[in-house]
C-alpha atoms as a PDB file:
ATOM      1  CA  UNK A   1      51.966 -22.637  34.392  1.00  0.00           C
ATOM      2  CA  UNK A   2      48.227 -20.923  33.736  1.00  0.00           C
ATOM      3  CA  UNK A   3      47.057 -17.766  34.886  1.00  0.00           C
ATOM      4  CA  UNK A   4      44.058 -19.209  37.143  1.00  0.00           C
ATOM      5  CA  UNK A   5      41.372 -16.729  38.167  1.00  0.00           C
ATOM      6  CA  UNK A   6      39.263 -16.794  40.997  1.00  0.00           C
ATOM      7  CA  UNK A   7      36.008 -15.313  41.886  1.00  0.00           C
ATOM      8  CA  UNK A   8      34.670 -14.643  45.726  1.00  0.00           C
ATOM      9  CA  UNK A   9      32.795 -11.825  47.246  1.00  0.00           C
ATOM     10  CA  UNK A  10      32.185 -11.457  50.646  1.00  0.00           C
ATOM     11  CA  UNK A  11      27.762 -11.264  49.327  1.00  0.00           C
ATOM     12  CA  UNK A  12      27.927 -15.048  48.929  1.00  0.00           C
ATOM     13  CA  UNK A  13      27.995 -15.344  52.844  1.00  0.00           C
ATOM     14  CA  UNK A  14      24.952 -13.469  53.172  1.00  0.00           C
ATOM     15  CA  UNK A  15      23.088 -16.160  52.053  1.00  0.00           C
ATOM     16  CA  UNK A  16      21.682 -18.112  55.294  1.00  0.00           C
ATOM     17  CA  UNK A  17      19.132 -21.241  55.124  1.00  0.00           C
ATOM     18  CA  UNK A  18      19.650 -21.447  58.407  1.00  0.00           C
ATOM     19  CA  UNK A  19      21.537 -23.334  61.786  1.00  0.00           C
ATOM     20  CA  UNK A  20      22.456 -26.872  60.862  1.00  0.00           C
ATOM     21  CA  UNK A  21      21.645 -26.734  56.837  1.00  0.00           C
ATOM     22  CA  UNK A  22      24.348 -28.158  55.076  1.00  0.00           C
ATOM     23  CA  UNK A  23      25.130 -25.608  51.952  1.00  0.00           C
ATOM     24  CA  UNK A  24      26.247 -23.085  54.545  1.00  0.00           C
ATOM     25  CA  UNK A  25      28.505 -20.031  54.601  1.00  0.00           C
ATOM     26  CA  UNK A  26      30.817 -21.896  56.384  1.00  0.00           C
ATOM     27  CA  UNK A  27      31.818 -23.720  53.183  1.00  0.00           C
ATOM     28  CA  UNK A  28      33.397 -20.792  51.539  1.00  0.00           C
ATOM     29  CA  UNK A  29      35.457 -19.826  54.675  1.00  0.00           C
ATOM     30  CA  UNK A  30      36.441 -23.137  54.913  1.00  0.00           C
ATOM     31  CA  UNK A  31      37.581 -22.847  51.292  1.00  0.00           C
ATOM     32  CA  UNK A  32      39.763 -19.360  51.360  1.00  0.00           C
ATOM     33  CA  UNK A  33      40.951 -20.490  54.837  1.00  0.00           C
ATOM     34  CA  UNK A  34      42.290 -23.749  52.868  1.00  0.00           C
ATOM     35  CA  UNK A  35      43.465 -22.006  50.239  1.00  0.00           C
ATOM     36  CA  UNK A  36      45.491 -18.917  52.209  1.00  0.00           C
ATOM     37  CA  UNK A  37      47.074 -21.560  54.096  1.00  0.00           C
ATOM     38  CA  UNK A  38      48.347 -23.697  51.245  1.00  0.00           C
ATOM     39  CA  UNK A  39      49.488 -20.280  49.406  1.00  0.00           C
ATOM     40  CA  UNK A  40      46.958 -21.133  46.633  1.00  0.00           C
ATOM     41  CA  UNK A  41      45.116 -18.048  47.291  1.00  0.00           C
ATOM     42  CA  UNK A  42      48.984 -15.832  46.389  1.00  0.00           C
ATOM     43  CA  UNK A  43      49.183 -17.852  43.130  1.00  0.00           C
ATOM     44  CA  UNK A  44      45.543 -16.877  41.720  1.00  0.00           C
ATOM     45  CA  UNK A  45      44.328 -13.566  39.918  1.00  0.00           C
ATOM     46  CA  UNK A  46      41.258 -12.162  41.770  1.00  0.00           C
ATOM     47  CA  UNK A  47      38.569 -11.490  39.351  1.00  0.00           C
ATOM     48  CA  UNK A  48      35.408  -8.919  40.929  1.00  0.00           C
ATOM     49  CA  UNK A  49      32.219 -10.430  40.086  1.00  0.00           C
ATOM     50  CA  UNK A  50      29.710  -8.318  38.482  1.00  0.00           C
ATOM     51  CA  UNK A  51      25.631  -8.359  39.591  1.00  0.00           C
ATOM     52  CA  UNK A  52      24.291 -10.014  36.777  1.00  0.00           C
ATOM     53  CA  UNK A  53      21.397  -8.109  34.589  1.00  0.00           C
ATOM     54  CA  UNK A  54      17.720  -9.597  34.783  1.00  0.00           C
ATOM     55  CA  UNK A  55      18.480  -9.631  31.194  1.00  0.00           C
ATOM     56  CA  UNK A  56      20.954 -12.181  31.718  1.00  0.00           C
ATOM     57  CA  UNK A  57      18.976 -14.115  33.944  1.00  0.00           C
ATOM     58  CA  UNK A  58      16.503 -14.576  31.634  1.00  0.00           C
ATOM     59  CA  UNK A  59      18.569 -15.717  29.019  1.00  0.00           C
ATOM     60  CA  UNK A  60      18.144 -19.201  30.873  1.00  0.00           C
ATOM     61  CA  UNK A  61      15.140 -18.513  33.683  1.00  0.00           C
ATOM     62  CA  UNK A  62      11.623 -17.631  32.970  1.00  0.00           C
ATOM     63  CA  UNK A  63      10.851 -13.580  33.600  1.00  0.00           C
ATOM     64  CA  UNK A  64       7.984 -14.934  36.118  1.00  0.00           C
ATOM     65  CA  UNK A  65      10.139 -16.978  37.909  1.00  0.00           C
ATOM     66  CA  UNK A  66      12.170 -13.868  38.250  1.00  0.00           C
ATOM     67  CA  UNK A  67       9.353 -12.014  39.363  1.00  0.00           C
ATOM     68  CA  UNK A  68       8.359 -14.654  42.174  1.00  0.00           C
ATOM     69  CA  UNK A  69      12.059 -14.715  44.018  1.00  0.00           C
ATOM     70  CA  UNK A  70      11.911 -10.523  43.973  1.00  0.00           C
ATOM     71  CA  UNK A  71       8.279 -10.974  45.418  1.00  0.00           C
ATOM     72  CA  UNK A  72       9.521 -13.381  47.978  1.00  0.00           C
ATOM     73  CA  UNK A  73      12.746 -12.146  48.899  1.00  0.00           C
ATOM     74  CA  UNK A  74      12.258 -11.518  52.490  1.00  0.00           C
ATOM     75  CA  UNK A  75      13.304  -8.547  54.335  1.00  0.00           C
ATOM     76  CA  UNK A  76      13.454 -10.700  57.604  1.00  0.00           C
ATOM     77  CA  UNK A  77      13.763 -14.205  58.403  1.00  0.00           C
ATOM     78  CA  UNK A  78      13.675 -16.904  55.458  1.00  0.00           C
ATOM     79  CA  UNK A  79      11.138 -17.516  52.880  1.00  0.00           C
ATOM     80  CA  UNK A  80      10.784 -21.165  51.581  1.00  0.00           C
ATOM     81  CA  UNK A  81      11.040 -22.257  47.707  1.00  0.00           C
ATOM     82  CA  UNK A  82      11.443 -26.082  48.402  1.00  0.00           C
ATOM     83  CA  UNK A  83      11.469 -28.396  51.001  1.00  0.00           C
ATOM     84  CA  UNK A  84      15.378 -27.724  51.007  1.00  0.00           C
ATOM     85  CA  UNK A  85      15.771 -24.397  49.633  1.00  0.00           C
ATOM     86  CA  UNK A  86      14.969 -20.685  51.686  1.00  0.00           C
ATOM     87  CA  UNK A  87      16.076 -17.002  51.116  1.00  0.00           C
ATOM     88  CA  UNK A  88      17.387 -15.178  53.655  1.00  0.00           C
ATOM     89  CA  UNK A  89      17.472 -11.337  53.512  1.00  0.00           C
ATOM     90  CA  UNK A  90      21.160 -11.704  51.767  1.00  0.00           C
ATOM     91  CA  UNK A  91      19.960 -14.386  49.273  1.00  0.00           C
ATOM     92  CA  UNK A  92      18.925 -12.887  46.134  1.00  0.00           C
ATOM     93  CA  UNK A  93      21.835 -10.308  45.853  1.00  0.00           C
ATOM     94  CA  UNK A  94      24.173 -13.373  46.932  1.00  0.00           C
ATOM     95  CA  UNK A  95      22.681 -15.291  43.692  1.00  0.00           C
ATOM     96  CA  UNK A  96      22.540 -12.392  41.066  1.00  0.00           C
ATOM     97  CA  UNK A  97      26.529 -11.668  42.153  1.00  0.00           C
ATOM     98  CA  UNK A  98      27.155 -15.638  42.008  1.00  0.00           C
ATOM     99  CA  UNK A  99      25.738 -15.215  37.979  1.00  0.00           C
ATOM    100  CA  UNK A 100      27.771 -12.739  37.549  1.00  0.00           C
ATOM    101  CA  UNK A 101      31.200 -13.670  39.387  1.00  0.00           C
ATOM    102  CA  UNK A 102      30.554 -16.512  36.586  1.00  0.00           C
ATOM    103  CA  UNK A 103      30.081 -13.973  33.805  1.00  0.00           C
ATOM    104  CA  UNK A 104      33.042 -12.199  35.235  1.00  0.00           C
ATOM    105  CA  UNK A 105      34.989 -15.026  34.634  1.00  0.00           C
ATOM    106  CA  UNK A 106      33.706 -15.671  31.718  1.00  0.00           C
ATOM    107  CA  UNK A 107      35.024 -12.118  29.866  1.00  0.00           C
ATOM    108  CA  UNK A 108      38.528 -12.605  32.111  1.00  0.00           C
ATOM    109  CA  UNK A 109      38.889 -15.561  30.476  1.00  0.00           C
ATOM    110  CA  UNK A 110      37.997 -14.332  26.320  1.00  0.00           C
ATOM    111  CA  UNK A 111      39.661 -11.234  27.171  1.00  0.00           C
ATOM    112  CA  UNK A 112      42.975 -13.473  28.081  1.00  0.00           C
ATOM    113  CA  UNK A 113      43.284 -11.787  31.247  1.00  0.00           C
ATOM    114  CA  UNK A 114      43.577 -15.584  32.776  1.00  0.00           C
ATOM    115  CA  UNK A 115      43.626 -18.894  30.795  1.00  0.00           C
ATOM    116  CA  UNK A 116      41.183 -20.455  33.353  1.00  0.00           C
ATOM    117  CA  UNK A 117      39.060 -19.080  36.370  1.00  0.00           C
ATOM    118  CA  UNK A 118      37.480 -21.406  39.388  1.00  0.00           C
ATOM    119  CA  UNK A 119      34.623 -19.658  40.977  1.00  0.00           C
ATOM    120  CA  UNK A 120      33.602 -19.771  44.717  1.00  0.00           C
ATOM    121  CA  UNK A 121      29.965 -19.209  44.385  1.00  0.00           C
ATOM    122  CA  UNK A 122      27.251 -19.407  46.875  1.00  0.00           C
ATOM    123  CA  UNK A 123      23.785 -20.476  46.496  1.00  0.00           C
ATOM    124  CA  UNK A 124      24.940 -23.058  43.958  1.00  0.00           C
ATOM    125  CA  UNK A 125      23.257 -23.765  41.149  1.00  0.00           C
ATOM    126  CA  UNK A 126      22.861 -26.716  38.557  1.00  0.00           C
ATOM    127  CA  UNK A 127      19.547 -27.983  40.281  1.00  0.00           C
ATOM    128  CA  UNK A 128      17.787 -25.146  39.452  1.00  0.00           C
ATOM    129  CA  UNK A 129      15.403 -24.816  36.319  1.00  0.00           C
ATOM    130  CA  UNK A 130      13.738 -22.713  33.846  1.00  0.00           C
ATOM    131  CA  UNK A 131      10.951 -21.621  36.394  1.00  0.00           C
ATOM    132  CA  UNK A 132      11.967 -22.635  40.158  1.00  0.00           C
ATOM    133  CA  UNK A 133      14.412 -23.171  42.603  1.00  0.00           C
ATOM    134  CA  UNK A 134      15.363 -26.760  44.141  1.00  0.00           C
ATOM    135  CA  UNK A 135      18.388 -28.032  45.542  1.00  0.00           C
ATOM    136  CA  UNK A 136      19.788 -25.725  47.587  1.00  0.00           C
ATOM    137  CA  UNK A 137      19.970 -23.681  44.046  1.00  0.00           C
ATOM    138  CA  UNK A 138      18.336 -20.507  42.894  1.00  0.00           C
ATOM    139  CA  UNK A 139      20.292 -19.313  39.705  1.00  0.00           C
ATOM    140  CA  UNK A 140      21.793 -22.189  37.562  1.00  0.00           C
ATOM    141  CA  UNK A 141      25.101 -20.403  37.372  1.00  0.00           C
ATOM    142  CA  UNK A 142      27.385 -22.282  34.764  1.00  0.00           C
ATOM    143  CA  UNK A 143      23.943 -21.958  32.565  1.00  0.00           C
ATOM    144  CA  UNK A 144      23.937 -18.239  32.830  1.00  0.00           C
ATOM    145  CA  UNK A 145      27.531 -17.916  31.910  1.00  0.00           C
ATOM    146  CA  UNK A 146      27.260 -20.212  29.029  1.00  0.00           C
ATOM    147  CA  UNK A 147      24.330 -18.183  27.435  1.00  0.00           C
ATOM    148  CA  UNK A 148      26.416 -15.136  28.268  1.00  0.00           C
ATOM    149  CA  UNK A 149      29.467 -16.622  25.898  1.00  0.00           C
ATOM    150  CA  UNK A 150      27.496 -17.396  23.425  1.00  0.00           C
ATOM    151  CA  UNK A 151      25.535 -13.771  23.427  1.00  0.00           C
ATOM    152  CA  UNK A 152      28.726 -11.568  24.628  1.00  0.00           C
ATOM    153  CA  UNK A 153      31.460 -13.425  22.936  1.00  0.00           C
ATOM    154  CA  UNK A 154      30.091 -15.583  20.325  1.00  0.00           C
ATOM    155  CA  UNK A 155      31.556 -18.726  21.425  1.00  0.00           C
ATOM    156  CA  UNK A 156      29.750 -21.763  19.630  1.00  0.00           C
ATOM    157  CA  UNK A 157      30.350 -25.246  20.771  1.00  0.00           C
ATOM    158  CA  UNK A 158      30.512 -25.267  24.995  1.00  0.00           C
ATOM    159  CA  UNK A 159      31.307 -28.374  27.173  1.00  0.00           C
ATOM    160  CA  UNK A 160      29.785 -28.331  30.334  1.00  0.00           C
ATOM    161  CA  UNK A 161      31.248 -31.700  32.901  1.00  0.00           C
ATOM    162  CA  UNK A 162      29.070 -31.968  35.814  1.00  0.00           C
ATOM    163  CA  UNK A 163      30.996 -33.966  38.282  1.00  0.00           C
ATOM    164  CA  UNK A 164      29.084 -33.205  41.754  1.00  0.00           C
ATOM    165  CA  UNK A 165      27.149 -35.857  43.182  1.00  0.00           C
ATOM    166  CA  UNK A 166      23.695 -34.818  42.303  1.00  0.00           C
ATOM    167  CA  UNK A 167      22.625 -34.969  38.318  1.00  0.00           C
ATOM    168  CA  UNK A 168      22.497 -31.422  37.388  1.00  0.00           C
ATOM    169  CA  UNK A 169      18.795 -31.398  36.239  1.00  0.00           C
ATOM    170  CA  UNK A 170      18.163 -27.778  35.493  1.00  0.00           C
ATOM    171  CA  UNK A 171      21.625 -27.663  33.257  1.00  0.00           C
ATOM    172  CA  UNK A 172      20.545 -30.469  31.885  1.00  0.00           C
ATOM    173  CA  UNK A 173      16.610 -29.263  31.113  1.00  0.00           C
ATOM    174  CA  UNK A 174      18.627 -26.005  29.830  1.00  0.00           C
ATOM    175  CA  UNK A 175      20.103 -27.433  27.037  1.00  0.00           C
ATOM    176  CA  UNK A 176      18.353 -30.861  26.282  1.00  0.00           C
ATOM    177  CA  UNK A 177      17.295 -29.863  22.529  1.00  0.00           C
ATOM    178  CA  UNK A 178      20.123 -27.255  22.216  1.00  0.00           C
ATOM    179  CA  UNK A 179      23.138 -29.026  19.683  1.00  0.00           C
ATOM    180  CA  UNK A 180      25.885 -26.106  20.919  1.00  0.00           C
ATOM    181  CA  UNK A 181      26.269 -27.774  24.070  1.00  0.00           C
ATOM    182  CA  UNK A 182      27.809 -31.327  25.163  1.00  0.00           C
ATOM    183  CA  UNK A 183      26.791 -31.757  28.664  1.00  0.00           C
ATOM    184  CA  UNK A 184      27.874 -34.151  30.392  1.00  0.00           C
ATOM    185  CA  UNK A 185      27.291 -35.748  33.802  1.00  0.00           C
ATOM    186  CA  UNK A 186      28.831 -38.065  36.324  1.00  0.00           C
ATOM    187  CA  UNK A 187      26.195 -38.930  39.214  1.00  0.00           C
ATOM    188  CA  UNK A 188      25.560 -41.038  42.029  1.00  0.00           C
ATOM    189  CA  UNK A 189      21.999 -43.059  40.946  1.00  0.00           C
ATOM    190  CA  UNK A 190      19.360 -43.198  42.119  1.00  0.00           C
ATOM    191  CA  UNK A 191      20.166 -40.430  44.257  1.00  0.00           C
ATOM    192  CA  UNK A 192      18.277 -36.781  44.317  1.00  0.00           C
ATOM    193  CA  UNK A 193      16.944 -35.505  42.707  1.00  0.00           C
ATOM    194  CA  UNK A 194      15.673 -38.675  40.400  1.00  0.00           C
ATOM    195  CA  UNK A 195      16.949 -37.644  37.069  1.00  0.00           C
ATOM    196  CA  UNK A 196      20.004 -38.695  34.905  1.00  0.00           C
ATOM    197  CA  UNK A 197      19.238 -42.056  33.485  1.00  0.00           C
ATOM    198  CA  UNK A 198      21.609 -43.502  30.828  1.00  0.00           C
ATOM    199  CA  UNK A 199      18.631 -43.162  28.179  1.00  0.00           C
ATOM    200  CA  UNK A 200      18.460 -39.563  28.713  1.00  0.00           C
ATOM    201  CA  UNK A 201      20.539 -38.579  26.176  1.00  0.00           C
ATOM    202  CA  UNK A 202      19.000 -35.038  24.372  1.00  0.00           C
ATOM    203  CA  UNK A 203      16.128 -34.764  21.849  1.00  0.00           C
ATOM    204  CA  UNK A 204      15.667 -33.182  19.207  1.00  0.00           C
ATOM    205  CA  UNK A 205      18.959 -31.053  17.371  1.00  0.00           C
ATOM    206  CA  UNK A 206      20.605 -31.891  20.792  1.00  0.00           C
ATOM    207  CA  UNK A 207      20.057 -35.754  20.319  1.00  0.00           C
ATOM    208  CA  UNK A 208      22.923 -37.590  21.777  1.00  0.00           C
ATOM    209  CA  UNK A 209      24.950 -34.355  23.354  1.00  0.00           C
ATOM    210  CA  UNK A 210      23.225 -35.167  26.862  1.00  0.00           C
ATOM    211  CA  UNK A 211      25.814 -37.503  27.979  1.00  0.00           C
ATOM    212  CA  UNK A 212      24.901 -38.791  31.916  1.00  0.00           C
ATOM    213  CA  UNK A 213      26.720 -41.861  33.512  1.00  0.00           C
ATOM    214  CA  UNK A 214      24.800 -42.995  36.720  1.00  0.00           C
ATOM    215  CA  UNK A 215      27.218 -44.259  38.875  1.00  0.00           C
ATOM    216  CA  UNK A 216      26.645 -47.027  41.734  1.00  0.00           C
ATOM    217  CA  UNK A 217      27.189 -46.127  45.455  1.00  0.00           C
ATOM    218  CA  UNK A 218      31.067 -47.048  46.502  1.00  0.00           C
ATOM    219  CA  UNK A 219      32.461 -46.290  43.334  1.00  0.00           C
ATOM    220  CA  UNK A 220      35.725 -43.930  43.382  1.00  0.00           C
ATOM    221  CA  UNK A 221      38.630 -42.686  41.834  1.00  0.00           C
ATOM    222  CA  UNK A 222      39.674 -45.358  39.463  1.00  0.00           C
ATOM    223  CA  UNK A 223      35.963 -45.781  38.192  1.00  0.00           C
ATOM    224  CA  UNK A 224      35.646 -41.833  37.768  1.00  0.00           C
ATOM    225  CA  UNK A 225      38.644 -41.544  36.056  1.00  0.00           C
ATOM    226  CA  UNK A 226      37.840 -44.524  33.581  1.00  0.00           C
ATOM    227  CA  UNK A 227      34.456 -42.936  32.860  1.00  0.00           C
ATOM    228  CA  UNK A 228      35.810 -39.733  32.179  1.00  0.00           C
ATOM    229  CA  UNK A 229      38.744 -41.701  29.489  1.00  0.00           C
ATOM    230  CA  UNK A 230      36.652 -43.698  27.713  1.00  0.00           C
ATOM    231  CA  UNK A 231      33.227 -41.548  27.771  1.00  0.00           C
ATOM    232  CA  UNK A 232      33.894 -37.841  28.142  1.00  0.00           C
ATOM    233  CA  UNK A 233      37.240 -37.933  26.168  1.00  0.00           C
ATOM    234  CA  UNK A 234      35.794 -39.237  23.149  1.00  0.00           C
ATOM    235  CA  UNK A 235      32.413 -37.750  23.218  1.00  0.00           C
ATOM    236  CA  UNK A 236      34.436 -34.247  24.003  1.00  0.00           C
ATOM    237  CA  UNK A 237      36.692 -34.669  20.913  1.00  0.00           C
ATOM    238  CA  UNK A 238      34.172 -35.369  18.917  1.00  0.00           C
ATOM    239  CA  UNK A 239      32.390 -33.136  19.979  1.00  0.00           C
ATOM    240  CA  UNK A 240      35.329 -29.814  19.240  1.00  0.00           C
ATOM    241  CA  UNK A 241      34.412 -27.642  22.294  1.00  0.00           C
ATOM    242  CA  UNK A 242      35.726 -23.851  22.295  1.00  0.00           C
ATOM    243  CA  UNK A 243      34.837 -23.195  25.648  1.00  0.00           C
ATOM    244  CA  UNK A 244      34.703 -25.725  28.705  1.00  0.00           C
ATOM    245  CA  UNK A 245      32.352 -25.254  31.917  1.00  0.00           C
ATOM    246  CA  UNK A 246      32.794 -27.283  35.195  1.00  0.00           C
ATOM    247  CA  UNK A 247      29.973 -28.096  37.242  1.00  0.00           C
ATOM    248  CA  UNK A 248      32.199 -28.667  40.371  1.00  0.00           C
ATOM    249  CA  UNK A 249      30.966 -30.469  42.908  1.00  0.00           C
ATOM    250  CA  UNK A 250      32.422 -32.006  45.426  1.00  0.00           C
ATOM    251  CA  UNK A 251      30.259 -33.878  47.403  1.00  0.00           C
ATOM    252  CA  UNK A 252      31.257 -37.494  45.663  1.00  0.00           C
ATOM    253  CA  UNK A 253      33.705 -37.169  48.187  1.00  0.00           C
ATOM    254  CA  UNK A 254      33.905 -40.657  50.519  1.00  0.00           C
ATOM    255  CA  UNK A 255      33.849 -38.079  53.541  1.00  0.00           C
ATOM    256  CA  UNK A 256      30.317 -36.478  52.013  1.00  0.00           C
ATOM    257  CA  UNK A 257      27.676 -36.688  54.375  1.00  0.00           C
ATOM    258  CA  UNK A 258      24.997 -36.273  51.608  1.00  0.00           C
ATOM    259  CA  UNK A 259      26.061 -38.919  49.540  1.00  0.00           C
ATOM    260  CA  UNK A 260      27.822 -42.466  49.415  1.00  0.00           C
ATOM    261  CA  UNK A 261      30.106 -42.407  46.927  1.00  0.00           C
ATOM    262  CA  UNK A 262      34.371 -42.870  47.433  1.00  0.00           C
ATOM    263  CA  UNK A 263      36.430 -40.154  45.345  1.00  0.00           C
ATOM    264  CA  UNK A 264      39.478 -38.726  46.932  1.00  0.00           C
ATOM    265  CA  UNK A 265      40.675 -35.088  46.813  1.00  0.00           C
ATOM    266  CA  UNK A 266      43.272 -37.067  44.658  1.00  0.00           C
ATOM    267  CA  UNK A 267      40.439 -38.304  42.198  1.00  0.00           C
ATOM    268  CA  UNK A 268      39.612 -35.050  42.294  1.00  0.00           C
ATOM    269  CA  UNK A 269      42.984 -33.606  40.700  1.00  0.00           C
ATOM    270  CA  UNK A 270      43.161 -36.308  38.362  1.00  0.00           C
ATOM    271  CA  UNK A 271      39.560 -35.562  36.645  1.00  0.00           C
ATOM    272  CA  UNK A 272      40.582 -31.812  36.727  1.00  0.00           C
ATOM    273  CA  UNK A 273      43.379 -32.738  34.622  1.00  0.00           C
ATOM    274  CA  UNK A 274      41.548 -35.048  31.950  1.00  0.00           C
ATOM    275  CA  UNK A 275      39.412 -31.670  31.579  1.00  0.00           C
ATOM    276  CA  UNK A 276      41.787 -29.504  31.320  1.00  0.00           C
ATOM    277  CA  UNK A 277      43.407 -32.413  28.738  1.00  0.00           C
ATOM    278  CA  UNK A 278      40.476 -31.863  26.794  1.00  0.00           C
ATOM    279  CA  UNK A 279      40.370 -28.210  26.609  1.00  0.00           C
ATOM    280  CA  UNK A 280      44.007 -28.051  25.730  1.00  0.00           C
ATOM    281  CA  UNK A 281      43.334 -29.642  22.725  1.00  0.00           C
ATOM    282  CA  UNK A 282      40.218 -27.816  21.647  1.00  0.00           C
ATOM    283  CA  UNK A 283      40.170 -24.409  23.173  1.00  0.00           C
ATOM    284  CA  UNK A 284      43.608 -22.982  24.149  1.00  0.00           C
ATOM    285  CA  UNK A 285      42.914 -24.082  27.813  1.00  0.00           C
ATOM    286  CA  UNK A 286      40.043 -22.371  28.528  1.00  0.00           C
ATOM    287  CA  UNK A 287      37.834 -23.883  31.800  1.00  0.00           C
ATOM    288  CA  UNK A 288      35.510 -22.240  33.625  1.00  0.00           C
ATOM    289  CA  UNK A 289      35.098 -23.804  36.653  1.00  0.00           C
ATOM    290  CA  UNK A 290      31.925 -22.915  39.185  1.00  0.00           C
ATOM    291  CA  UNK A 291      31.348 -24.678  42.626  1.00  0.00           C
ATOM    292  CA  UNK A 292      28.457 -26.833  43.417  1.00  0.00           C
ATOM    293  CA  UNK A 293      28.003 -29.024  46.606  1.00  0.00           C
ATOM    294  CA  UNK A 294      30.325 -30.667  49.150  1.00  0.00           C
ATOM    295  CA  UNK A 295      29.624 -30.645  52.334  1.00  0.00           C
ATOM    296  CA  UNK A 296      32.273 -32.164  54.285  1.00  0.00           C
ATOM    297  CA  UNK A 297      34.006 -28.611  54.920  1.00  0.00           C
ATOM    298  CA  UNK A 298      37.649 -30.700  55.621  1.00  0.00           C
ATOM    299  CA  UNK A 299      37.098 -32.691  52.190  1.00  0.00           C
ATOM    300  CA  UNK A 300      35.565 -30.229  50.418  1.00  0.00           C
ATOM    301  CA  UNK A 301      38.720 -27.894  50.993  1.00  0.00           C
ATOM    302  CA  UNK A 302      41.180 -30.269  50.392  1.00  0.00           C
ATOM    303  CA  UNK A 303      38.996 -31.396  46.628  1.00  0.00           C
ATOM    304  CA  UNK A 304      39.154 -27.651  45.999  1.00  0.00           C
ATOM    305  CA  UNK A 305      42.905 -27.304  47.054  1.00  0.00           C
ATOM    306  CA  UNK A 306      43.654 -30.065  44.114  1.00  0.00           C
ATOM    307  CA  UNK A 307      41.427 -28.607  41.692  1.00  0.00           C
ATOM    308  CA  UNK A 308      42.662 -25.179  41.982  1.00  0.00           C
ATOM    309  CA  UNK A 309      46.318 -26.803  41.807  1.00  0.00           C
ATOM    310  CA  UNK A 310      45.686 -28.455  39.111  1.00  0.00           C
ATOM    311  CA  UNK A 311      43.818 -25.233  37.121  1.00  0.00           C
ATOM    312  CA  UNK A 312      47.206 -23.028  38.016  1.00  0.00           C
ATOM    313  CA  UNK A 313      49.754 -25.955  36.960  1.00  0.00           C
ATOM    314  CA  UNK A 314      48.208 -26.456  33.729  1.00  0.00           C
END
């Protein structure tokens, strides 16, 4: 059995988009309500988050994009980024403590306080890029905490799976010429937000360690689970990671409303233990694990029940 941490603060409710928007607070509460029930939540190790620095930030985000959310944080009602994505008064302290409940993690994890950690972050954040929020995402959180391994903790080679829905274009944009990351991506297509074709594999000294695998609409567990044998396995252990990141969506779910494709919360368990396979092998077990979308609140607890099972059985 593995000591699983798990990060949640009571700031990631404070971020509001507004009545009827689907990334919602009620997604967490549906989550810890899921999990206290099951008796998940007595079998974890509580990690606090930390408020991440600016200088952390920054590591991934331009300092003017920085500079624009403080200057349009509101103090009252929402302020819109994109067509999809608004701060409410809450917002930007709910995304600097979402960075850091991933750093958090992060150190829990290299300090072998816990042998894996799964996150319950709000905003999400693997849409967002360099210099602007889209996506429901301001902070691309599994981003931040990589550059923070590699900077804190010198940790070379990370793997980063991105199994939500949506192709995670600002991880992606993050580390396209960068050759001490793998990432790799599992994605309805075409779907939002456009990106995430086959062809886009990396340039430059990260030629070939962008991995993405559009998926067709319909597809579930048995197609995700022989994508992730006979593409991530081998391109992971070739690869040699010493640290694994999960982009954890949920929202391939066949309940999603925001998407068409057919996983399971059963699908769900099985790809968390091909990852956790893979960083058996490499890294003594260590997965970081950060939430993403899923917005079915009955599936998306029940995907994150699994996950988390699987994270404290390893």
């Amino acid at each position: 059995m593995a000591k699983t941490g798990f990060v949640y603060h009571q700031d990631y409710l404070q971020h509001d988009m507004g009545f009827g928007h689907p990334e919602s607070p009620d997604r967490l509460r549906a989550i810890m309500a899921k999990l206290e029930a099951s008796g998940l939540l007595a079998r974890v190790t509580r990690i606090d988050p930390i408020e991440a620095s600016d200088e952390a930030i920054t590591r991934v985000h331009t300092p003017a994009y920085l500079t624009q959310l403080k200057t349009l944080a509101p103090r009252e009602g929402r302020a819109s980024l994109d067509p999809d994505t608004s701060m409410s008064p809450g917002s930007l302290r709910a995304a600097y403590v979402a960075a850091g409940g991933a750093m958090a993690a992060a150190d829990a994890i290299m300090a072998g306080r816990v042998d894996n950690a799964f996150c319950t972050l709000r905003p999400p954040g693997h849409h967002a890029e360099r210099d602007r929020a889209m996506g429901f995402c301001l902070f691309n959180n599994v981003a931040v905490a990589v550059r923070h391994l590699q900077h804190r903790h010198g940790i070379g080679r990370v793997l980063i799976v991105d199994w939500d829905v949506h192709h995670g274009n600002g991880t992606q944009q993050t580390f396209y010429s960068d050759p001490s990351v793998l990432f790799f991506s599992t994605h309805q297509y075409p779907h939002y937000p456009g990106t995430g074709r086959a062809t886009e594999q990396g340039e430059g000294k990260g030629e070939g360690l962008t991995v993405n695998v559009p998926m067709s609409s319909g597809e579930g567990d048995e197609e995700y689970r022989e994508v992730f044998e006979t593409i991530l396995v081998p391109a992971a252990d070739s690869f040699k990671p010493e640290f694994v990141m999960i982009s954890a969506g949920f929202d391939a779910h066949r309940d999603d409303p925001l998407a068409g494709m057919a996983l399971t919360e059963e699908g769900y368990g099985v790809l968390s233990r091909i990852v956790l396979d893979i960083a058996h092998r490499h890294c003594r077990g260590r997965v970081l694990s950060c939430l993403e979308g899923g917005y079915n609140l009955n599936a998306l607890s029940a995907s994150v029940e699994r996950h988390v099972l699987a994270l404290v059985e390893a």
